[in-house]
Structure formats: C-alpha cells, structure tokens
Protein backbone atom coordinates (compact mmCIF):
# COMPACT_ATOMS: atom_id res chain seq x y z
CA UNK A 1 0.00 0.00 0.00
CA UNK A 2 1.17 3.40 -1.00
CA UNK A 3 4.36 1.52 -1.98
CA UNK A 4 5.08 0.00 1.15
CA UNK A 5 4.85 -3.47 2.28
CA UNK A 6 1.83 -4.63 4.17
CA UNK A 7 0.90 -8.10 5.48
CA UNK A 8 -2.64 -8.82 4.70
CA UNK A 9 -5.17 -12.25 5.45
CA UNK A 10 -7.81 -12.14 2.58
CA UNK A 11 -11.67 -13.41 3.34
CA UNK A 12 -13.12 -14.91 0.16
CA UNK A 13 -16.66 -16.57 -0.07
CA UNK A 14 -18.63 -18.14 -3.35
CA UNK A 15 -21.67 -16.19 -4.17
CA UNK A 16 -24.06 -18.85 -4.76
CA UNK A 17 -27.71 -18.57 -5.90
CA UNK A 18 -30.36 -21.56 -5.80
CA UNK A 19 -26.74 -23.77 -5.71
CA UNK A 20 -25.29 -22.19 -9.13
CA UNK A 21 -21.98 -19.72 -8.62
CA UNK A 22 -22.50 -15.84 -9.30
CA UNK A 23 -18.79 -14.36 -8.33
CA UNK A 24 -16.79 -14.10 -5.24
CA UNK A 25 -17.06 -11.57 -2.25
CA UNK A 26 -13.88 -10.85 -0.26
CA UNK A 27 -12.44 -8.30 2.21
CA UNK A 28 -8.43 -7.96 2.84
CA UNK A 29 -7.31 -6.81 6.22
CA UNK A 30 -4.23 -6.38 7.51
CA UNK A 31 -2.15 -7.86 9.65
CA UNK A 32 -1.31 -4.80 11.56
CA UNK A 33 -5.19 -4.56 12.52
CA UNK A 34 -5.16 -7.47 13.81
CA UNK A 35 -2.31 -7.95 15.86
CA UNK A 36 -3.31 -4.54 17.40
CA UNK A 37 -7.31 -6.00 18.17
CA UNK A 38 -5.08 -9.06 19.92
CA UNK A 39 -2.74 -6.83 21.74
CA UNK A 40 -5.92 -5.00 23.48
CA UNK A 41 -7.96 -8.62 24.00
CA UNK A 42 -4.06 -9.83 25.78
CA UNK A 43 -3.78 -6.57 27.91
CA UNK A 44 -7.19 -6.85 29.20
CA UNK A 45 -6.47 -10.76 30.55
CA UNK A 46 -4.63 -11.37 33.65
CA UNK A 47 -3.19 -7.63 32.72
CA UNK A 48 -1.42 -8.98 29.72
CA UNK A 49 0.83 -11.73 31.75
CA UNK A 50 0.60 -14.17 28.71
CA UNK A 51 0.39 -14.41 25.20
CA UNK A 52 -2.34 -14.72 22.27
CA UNK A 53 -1.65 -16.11 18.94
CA UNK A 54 -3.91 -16.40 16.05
CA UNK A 55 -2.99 -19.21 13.68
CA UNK A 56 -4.24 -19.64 9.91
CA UNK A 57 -6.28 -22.86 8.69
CA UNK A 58 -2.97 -23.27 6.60
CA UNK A 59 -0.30 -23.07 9.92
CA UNK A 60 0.84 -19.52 9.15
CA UNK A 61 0.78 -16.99 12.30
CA UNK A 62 -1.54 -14.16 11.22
CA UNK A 63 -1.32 -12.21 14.75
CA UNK A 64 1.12 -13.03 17.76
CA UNK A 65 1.00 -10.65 21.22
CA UNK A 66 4.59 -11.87 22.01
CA UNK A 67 6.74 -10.68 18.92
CA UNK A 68 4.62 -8.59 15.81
CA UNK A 69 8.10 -9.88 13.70
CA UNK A 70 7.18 -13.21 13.51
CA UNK A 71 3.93 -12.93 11.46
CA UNK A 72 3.47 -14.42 8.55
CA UNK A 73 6.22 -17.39 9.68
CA UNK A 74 5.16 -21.03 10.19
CA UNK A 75 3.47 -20.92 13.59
CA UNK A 76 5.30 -24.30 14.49
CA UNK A 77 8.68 -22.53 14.16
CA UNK A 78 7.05 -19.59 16.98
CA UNK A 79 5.08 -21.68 19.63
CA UNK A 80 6.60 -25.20 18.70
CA UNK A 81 4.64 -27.83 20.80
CA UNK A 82 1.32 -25.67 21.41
CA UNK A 83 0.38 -25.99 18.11
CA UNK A 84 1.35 -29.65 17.19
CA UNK A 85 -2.35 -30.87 17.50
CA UNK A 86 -4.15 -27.99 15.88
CA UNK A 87 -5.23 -30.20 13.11
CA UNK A 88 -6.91 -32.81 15.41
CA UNK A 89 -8.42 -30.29 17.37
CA UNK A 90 -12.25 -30.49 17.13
CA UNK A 91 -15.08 -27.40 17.28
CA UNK A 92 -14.99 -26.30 20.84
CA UNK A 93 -12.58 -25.13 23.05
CA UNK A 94 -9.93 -27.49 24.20
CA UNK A 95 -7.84 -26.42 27.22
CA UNK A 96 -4.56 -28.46 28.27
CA UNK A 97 -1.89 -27.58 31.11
CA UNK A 98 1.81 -27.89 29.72
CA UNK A 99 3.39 -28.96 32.96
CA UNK A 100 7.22 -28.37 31.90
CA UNK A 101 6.44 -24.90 31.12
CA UNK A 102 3.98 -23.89 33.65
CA UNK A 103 1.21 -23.34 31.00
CA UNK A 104 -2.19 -23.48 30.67
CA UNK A 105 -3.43 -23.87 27.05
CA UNK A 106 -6.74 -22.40 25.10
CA UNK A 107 -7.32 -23.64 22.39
CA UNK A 108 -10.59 -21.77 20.45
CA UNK A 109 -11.21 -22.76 16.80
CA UNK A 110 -12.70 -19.75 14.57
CA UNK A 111 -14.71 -20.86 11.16
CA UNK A 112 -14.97 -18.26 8.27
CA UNK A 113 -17.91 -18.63 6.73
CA UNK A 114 -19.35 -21.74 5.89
CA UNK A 115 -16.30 -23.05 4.65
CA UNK A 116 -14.26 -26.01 6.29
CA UNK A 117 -11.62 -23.43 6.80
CA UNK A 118 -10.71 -23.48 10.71
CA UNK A 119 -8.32 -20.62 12.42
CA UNK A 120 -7.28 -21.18 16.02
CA UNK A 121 -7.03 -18.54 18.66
CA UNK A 122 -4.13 -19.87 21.15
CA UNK A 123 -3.84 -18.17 24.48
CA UNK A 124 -0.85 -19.40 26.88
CA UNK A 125 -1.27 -18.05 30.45
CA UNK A 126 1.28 -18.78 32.97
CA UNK A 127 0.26 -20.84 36.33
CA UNK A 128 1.24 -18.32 38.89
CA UNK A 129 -0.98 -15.59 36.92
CA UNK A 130 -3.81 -18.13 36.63
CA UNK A 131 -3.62 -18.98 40.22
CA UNK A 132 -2.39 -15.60 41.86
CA UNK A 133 -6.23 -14.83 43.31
CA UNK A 134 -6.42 -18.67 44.47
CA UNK A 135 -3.16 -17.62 46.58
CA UNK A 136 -4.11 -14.65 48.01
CA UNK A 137 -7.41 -16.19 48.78
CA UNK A 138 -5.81 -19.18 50.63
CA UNK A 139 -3.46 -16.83 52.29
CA UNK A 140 -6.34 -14.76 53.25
CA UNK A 141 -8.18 -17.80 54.71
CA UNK A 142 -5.49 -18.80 56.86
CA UNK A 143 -5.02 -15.54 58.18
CA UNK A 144 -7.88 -15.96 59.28
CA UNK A 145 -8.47 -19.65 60.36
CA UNK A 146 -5.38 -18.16 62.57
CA UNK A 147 -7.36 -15.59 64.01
CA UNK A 148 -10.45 -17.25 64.76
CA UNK A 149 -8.67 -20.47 66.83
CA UNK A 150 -6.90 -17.42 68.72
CA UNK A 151 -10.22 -16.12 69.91
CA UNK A 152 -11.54 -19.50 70.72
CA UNK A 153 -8.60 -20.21 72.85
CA UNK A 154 -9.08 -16.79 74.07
CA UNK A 155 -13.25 -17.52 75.06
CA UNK A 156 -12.33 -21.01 76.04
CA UNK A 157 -9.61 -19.99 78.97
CA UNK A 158 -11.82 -17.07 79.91
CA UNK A 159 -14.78 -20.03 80.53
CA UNK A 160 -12.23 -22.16 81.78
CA UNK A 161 -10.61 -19.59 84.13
CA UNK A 162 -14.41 -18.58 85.33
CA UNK A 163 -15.53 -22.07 85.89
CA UNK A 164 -12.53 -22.39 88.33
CA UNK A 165 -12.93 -19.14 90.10
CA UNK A 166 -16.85 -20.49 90.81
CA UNK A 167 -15.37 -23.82 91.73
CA UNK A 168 -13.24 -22.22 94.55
CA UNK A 169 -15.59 -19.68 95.56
C-alpha cells in the first residue's frame, strides 16, 4: 500500500444462488489490525501476563501478542509444541496444562464462513498468573483460620478460668 509493504489475510466466499456460482465476495485486512485487536484482548487478561496467537487454517501466524516480527512465519517454528495438534483439534474449546512450562493452554477454533476453513485462537497463560487470586485467597483464609482459633482459645480460657474461680468460691 502506498508503496510499502503490508501483510494482509484475505476473506473470500462463493456467491451462490439456488446452488449455481455468481462471483466471489472478499475483504483484505491487515495484519497490523489485527495484531493490534489481539494486543488490546491480551492486555485486558490477567493484565497482559501471557500471550495470544492467532494461527491460519494453513499453519501460518496471522497475529502473535509476544513478537509482531514473527507474522506471517510457520506458527510451528514460533510456539513449537502448542500448536502440534491444531489439526486434530475439534469445534470447541480445548484447554490443556503444559506442565514443563507452567502453562495453561486455550485452544478456540474460529470458522470463516461456511467453509471447512478453521483458524485457532491460542492463548498461553502462565500458572502463577492463573492462580495468583487462588493464593491470596488461601493466604487470606489462613489468616484468618489463625485468628479465629486465637479467639476460641481466648473464650475457652476465659470459661475455663471462670468455671474455676466459681469452683473455689
């Protein structure tokens, strides 16, 4: 565009009428536009602590929140193992934990159309930002289980210590 080079993904769908073909419909967008709409959908989860990728039906990364210079390149050569099973991945959402990484894996598969054509949204969060409001609630609860046993020790040698005094009295 305006003789620089732009990265785009074209959309192209069959026109068809009563089953017989009339032309083709199709919108180009840029790469650009996207990897900015999956910047702002990345910032907005877990305040950006892991990483979305959105790979083409044909392996190709069209929009990566880690590194904007890798799109266009062979997803496999970016994420490696988190997109091995794309292919076999069915309709809904699959989610998987990569233990050696600390990981947990979305998976969501995108359709275009009526087409078989299948993009995949991955999203890789790490454990300790998936878990850090579990923490702080368990830390929270024992804070607390810690002061409530205090006060029942507290109300139990107050009883105890009465019960004595009426004993002696």
């Amino acid at each position: 565009m305006n003789g620089e080079k732009v990265l785009m993904s074209s959309f192209n769908v069959p026109i068809l009428v009563d089953g017989a073909f009339k032309g083709v419909v199709g919108a180009d967008i840029s790469l650009a536009f996207i990897q900015a709409q999956l910047q702002q959908a990345n910032a907005q989860l877990y305040q950006g602590a892991g990483s979305m990728a959105l790979v083409a039906s044909q392996g190709t990364l069209v929009a990566y929140t880690r590194d904007a210079a890798v799109l266009g390149k062979p997803a496999a050569q970016v994420l490696g193992a988190a997109v091995d099973r794309l292919a076999s991945l069915g309709d809904g959402v699959t989610r998987r934990f990569d233990e050696q990484r600390g990981l947990y894996q979305v998976y969501l598969p995108l359709r275009i159309g009526d087409d078989a054509t299948t993009w995949t949204l991955v999203i890789q969060l790490p454990q300790a930002a998936v878990l850090s409001d579990l923490h702080k609630l368990q830390s929270a609860l024992g804070e607390r289980r810690r002061a409530d046993v205090f006060g029942m020790v507290l109300v139990a040698l107050v009883v105890a210590g009465g019960g004595l005094l009426l004993l002696w009295a």
